[in-house]
Protein backbone atom coordinates (compact mmCIF):
# COMPACT_ATOMS: atom_id res chain seq x y z
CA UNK A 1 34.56 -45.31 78.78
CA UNK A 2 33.26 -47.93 80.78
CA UNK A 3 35.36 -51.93 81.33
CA UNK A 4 32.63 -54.97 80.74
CA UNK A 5 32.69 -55.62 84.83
CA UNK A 6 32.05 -51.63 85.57
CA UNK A 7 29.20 -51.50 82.59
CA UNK A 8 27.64 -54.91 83.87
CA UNK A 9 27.73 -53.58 87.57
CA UNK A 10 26.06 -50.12 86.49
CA UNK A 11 23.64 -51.64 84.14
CA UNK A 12 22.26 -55.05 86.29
CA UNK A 13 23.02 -56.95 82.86
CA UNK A 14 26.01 -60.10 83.19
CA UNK A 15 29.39 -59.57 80.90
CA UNK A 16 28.21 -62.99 79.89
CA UNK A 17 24.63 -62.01 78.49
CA UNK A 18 26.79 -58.76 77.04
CA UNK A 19 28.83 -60.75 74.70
CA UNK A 20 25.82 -62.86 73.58
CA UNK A 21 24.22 -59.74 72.70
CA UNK A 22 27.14 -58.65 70.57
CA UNK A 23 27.20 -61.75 68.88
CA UNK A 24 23.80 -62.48 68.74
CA UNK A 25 22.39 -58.66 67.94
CA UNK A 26 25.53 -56.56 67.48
CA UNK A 27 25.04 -54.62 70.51
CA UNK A 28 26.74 -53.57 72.52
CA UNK A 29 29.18 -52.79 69.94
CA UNK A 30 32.52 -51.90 72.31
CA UNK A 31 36.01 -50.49 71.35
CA UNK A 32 38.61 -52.98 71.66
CA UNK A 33 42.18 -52.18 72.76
CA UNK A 34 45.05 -53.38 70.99
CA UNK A 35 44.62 -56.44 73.80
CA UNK A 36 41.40 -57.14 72.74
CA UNK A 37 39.43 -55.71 75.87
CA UNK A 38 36.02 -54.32 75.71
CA UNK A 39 35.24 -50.82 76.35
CA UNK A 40 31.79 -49.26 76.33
CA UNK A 41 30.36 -45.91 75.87
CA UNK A 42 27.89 -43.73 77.93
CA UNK A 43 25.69 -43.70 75.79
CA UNK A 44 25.88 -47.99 75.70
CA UNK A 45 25.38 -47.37 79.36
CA UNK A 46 22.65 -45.51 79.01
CA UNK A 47 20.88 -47.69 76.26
CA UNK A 48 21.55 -51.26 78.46
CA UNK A 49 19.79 -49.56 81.68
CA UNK A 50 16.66 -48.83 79.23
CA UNK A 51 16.99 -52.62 77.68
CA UNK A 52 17.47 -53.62 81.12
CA UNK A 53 14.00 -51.93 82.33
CA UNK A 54 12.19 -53.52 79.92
CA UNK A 55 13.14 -57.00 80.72
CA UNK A 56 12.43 -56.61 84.24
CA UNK A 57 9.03 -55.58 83.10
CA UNK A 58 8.95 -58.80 81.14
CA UNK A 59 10.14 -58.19 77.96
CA UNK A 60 12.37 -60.71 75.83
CA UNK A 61 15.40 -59.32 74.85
CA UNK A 62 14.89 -60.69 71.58
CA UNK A 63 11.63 -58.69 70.93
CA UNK A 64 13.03 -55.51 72.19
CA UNK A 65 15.91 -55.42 69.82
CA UNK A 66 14.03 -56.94 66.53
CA UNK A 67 10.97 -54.23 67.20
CA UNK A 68 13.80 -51.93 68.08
CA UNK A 69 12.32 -50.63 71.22
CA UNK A 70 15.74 -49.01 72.20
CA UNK A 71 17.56 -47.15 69.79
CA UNK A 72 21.02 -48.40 69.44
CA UNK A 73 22.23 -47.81 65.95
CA UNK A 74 26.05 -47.12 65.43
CA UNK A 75 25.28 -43.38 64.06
CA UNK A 76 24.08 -42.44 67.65
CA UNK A 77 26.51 -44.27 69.00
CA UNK A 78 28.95 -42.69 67.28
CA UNK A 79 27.79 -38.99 67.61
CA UNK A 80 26.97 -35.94 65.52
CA UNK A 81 29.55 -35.63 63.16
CA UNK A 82 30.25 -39.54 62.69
CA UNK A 83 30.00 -39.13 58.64
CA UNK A 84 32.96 -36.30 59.13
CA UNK A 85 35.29 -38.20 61.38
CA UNK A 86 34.54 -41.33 58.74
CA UNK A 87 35.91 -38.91 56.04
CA UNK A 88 38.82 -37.02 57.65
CA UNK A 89 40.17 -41.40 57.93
CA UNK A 90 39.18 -41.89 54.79
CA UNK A 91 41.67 -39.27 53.59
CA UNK A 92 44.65 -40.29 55.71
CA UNK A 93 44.08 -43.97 55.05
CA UNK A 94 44.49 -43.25 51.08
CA UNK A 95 47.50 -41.39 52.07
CA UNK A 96 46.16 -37.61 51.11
CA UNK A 97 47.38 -36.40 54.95
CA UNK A 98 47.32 -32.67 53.52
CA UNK A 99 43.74 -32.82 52.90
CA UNK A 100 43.00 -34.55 56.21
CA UNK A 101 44.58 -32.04 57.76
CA UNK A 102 42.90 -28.97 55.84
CA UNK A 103 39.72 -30.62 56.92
CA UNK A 104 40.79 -31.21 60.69
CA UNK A 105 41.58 -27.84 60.66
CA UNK A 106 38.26 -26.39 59.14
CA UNK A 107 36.82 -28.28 62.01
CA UNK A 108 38.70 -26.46 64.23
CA UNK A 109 37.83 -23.05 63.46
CA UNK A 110 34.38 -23.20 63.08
CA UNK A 111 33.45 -25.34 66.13
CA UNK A 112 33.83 -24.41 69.85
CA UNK A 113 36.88 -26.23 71.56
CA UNK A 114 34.89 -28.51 73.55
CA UNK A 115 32.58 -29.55 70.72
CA UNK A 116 35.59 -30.37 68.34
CA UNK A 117 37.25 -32.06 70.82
CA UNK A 118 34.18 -34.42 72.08
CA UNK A 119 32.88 -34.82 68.51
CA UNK A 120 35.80 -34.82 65.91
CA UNK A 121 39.35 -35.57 68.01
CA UNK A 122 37.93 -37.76 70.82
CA UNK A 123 36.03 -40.52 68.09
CA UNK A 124 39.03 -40.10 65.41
CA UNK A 125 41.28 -41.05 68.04
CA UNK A 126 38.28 -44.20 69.38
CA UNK A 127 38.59 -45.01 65.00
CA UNK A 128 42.67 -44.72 64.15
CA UNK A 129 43.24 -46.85 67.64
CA UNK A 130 40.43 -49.75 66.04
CA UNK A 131 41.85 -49.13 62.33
CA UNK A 132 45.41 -49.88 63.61
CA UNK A 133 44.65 -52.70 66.00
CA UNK A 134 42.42 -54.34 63.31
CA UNK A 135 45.23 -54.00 60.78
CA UNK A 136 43.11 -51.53 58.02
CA UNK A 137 45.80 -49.06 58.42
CA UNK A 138 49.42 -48.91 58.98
CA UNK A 139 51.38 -47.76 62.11
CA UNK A 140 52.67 -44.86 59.90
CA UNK A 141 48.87 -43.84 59.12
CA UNK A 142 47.70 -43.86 62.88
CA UNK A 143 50.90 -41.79 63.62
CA UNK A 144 50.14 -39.26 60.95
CA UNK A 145 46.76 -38.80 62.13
CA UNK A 146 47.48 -38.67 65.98
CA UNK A 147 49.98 -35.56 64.67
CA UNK A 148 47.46 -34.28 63.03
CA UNK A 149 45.31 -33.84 65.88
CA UNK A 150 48.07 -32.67 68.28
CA UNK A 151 48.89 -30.14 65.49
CA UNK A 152 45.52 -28.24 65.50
CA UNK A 153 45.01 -28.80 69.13
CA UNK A 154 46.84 -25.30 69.27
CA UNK A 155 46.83 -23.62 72.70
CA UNK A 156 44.96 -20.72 73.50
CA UNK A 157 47.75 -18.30 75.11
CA UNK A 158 45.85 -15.58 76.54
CA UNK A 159 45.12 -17.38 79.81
CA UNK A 160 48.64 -17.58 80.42
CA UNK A 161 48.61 -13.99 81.40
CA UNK A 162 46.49 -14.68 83.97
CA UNK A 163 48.79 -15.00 86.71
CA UNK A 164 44.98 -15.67 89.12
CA UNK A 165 43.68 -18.49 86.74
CA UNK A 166 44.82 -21.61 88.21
CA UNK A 167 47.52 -23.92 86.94
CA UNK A 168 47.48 -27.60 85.92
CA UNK A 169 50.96 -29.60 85.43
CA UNK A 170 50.11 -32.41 82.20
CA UNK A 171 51.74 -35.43 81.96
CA UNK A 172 51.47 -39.49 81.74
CA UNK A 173 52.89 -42.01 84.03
CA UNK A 174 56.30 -44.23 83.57
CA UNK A 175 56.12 -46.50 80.44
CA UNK A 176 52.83 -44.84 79.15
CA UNK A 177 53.73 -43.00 75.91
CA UNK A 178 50.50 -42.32 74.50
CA UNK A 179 49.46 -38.53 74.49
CA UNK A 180 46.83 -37.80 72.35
CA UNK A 181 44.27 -37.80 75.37
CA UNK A 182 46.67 -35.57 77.38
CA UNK A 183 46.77 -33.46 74.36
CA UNK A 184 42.81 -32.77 74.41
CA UNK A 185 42.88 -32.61 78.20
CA UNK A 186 45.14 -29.52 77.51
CA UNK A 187 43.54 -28.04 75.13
CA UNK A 188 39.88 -27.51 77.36
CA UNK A 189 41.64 -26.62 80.17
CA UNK A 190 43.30 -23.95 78.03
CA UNK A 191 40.06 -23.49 77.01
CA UNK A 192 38.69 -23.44 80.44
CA UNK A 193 40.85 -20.30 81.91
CA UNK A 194 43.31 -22.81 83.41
CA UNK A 195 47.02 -22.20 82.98
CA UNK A 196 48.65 -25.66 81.77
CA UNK A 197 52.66 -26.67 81.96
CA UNK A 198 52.80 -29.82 79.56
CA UNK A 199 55.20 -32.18 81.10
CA UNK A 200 54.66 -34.62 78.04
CA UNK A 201 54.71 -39.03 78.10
CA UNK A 202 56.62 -41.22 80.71
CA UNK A 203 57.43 -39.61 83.77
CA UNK A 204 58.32 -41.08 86.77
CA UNK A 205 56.51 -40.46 90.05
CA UNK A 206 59.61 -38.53 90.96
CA UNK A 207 59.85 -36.16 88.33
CA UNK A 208 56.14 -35.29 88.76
CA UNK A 209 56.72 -34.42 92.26
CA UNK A 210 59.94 -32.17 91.37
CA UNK A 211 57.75 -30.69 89.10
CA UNK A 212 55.02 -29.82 91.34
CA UNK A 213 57.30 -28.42 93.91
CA UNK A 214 59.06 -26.31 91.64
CA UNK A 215 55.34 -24.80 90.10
CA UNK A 216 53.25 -25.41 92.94
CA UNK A 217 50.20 -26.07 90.39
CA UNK A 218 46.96 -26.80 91.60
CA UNK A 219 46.54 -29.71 89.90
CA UNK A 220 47.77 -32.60 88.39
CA UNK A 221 46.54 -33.71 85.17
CA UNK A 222 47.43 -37.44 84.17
CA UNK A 223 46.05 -39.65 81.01
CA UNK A 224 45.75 -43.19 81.31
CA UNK A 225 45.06 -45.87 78.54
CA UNK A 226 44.40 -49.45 78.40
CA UNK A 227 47.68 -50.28 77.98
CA UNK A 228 49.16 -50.16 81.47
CA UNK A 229 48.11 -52.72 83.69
CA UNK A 230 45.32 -50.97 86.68
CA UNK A 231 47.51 -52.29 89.67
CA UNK A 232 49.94 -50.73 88.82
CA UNK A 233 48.34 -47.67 87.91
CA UNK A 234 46.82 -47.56 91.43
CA UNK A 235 50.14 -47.97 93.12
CA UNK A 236 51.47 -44.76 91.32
CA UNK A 237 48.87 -42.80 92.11
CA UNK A 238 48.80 -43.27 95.30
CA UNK A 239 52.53 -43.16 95.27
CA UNK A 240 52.16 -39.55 93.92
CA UNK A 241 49.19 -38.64 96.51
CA UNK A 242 51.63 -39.24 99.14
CA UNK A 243 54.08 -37.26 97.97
CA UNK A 244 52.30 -34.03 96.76
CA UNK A 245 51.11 -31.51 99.07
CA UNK A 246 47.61 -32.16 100.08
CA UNK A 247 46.10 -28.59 98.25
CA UNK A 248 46.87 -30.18 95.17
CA UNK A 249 44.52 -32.25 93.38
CA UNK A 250 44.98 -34.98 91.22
CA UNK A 251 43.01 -35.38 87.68
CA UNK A 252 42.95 -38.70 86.32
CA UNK A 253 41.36 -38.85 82.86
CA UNK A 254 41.21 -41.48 79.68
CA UNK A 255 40.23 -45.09 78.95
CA UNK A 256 41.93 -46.67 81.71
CA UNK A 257 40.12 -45.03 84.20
CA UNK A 258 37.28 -47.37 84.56
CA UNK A 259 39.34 -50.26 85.46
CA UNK A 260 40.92 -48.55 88.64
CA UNK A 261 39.84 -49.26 92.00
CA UNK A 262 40.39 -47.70 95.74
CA UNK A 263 41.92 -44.63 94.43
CA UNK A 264 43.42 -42.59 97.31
CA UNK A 265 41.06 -39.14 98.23
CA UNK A 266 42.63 -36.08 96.42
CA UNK A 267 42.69 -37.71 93.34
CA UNK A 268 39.21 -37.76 90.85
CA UNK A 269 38.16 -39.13 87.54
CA UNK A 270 37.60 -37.08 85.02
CA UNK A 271 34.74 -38.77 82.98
CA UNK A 272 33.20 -36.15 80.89
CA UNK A 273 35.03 -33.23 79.59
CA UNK A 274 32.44 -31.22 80.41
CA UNK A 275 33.76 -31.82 84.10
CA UNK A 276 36.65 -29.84 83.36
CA UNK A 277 34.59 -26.53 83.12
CA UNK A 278 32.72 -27.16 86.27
CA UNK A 279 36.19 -27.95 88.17
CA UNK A 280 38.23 -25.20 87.32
């Protein structure tokens, strides 16, 4: 997920002209954050460098989205299963959690982790954080559902025994409780081969450090949302850099990524899940 400065800077196209467009055409069509703040997709990204192209060859915006000369309807935008993930809310938001659950877990079994995890977890998760900052569901409802998907995000074991696969230490930074992205993150690297100690929400740069001392893992996974402010996100991690010993890497992953700057070397972004197999 890309900010509005980091998608304006990739694209050529000003956060100014990007909110006309919402308004004017209804795209781009970003998630907000509980603080209101704009976040945009890679496949927005990929779409506003196309619209982009054509304007520079002298095309009015207007004419390339009322000829739609760029495809940018929601149900690409959205991905394959868009329909399912709009049911499995459906469910939870009329209350019947057992069948949202049955159907999460159908999901499960019959897709590969990576593809239920990019296609069902990671846009039900995008959905339940809009539903419950737009007020369609309650708190109770958007905790229900996040359960949900840590419940079938089950852990494949056999890895474990592995005592040559390498080993990642999970966890989020001090005051960031939300670990539904962590939860995924586990879950591929599970997949992956890589051994994973989950640490869990809220741990101080401290206790990370004790942690990697005591497992010597080599990495450190951390999630990061939109809810912490970047500064300070920067100043841990490269709090934590200092402290760890240099063979260990640190993964930084989730929506908050794309507002950090000047992160210290040892530590990388994890944009695309798909990453995660190529890394480990």
């Amino acid at each position: 997920m890309y900010s509005i400065k980091v998608i304006a800077e990739e694209s050529g196209i000003k956060p100014a002209t990007l909110r006309k467009w919402e308004e004017r055409y209804g795209f781009p069509m970003p998630v907000r954050n509980p603080n209101g703040a704009r976040s945009y997709t890679d496949q927005d990204l990929s779409n506003l460098k196309s619209i982009k192209a054509m304007i520079d060859q002298g095309l009015r915006p207007s004419k390339i989205f009322s000829e739609k000369l760029v495809d940018t309807s929601t149900k690409k935008n959205t991905g394959l299963f868009a329909e399912e993930v709009e049911k499995i809310y459906s469910l939870a938001k009329e209350g019947l959690f057992e069948e949202s659950l049955e159907l999460l877990k159908s999901f499960s079994n019959s897709l590969s982790t990576l593809k239920f995890v990019e296609t069902i977890c990671a846009p039900l998760a995008v959905k339940v954080g809009e539903g419950w900052a737009s007020g369609d569901i309650p708190v109770y409802t958007e905790h229900a559902i996040s359960e949900q998907i840590h419940a079938v995000l089950t852990i494949d074991q056999s890895c474990f025994y592995d005592t040559d696969a390498p080993l990642a230490i999970l966890c989020t930074l001090s005051n960031e409780y939300h670990t539904l992205g962590l939860k995924m993150a586990n879950a591929i690297l599970n997949d992956a081969g890589c051994r994973t100690i989950y640490l869990g929400a809220g741990l101080p740069v401290s206790e990370i450090t004790a942690a990697a001392v005591s497992f010597q893992p080599e990495y450190v996974g951390i999630s990061i949302t939109t809810n912490t402010s970047p500064r300070i996100i920067c100043e841990q991690v490269a709090l934590l850099r200092s402290k760890l010993a240099p063979e260990i890497s640190i993964l930084l992953g989730g929506a908050g990524c794309s507002y950090l700057r000047e992160l210290p070397d040892g530590s990388e972004v994890i944009s695309e899940l798909t990453k995660i197999y190529e890394l480990i």
